[in-house]
Protein backbone atom coordinates (compact mmCIF):
# COMPACT_ATOMS: atom_id res chain seq x y z
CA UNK A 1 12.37 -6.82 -30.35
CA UNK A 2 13.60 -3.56 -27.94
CA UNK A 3 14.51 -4.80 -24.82
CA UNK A 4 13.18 -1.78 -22.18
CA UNK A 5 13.49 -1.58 -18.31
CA UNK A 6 11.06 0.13 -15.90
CA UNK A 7 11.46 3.34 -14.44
CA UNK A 8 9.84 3.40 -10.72
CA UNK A 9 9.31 6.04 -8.62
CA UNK A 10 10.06 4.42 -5.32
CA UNK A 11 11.26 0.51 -4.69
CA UNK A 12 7.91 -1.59 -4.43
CA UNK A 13 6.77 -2.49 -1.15
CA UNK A 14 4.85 -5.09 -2.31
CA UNK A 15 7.18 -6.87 -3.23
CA UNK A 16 9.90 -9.25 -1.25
CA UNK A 17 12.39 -6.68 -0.59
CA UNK A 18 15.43 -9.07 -0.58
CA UNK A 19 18.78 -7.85 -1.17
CA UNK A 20 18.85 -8.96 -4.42
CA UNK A 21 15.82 -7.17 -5.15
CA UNK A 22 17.33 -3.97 -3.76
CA UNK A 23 20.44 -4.02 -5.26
CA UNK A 24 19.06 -4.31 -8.15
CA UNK A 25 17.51 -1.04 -8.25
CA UNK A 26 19.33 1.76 -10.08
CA UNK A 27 19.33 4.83 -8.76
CA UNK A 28 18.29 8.01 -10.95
CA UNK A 29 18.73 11.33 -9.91
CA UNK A 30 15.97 13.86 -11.36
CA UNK A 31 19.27 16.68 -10.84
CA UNK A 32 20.82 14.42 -14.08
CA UNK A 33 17.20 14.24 -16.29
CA UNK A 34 14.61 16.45 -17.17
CA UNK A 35 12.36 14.01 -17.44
CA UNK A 36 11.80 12.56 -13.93
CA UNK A 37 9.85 14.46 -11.32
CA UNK A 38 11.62 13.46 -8.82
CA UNK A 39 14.71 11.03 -7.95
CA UNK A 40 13.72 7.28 -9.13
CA UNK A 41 14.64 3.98 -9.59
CA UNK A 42 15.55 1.68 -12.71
CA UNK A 43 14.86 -1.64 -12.09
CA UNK A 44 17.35 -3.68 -13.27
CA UNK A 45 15.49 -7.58 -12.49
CA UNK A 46 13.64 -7.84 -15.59
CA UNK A 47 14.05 -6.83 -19.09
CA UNK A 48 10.83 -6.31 -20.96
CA UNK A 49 10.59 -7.23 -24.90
CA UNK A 50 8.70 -4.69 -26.79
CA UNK A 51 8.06 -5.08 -30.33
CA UNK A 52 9.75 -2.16 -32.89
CA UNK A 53 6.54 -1.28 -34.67
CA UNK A 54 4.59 -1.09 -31.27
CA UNK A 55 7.80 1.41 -30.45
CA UNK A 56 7.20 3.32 -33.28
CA UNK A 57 3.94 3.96 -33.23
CA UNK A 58 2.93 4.37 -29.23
CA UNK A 59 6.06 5.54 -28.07
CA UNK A 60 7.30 9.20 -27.63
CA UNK A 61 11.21 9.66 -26.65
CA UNK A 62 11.86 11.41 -23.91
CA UNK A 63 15.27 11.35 -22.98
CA UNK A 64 18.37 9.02 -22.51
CA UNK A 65 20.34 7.84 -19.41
CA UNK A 66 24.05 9.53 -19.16
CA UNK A 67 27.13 7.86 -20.49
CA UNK A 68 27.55 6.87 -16.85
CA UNK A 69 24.60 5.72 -15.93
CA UNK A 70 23.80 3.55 -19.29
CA UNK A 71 26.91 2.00 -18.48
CA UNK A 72 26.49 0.67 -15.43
CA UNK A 73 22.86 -0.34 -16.10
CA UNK A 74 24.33 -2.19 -18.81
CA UNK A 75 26.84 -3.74 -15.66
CA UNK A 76 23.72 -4.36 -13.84
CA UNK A 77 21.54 -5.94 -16.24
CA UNK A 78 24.41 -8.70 -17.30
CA UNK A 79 25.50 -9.16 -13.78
CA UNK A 80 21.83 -9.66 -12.85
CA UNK A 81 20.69 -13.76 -11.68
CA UNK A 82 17.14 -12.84 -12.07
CA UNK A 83 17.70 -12.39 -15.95
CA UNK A 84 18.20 -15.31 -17.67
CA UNK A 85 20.92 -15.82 -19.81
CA UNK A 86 18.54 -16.48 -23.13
CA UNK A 87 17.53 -12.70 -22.55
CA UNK A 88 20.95 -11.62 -21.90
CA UNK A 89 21.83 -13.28 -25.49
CA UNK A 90 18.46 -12.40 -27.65
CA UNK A 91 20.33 -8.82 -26.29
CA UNK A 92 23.95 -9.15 -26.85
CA UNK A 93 24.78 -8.68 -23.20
CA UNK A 94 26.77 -11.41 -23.13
């Protein structure tokens, strides 16, 4: 299993904006990556497992986060409490 955040345009409104929700939201600049559109957000609350054949076979690579940026993801992502610490083991974030 590939452990893959989401990529959203703007922060949900749909959701309960707490602070926890919102700090949790990495910033992305479209000025750093190709790829965006337009400046976004990484959320950084849930991990989602995707198998590697599924990878493979659907998806198409499109870029990669900075040094900088994949590095304090990575900060994000362990320091997260809505990610449970079996996910942050199953991928080595701990």
């Amino acid at each position: 299993m590939i452990g893959s955040l989401l990529i959203n345009s703007n922060i949900n409104v749909k959701v309960n904006r707490t602070r926890e929700f919102v700090d949790a939201q990495y910033p992305l600049k479209k000025s750093d990556y190709v790829f965006l559109r337009h400046d976004s957000f990484l959320n950084c609350r849930q991990i989602f497992s995707l198998g590697k054949i599924k990878i493979l076979r659907e998806a198409k690579e499109v870029g990669e986060l900075t040094s900088r940026d994949r590095t304090l993801v990575i900060d994000y992502v362990k320091n997260s409490e809505a990610i449970l610490m079996k996910q942050k083991k199953q991928y080595n974030l701990i």
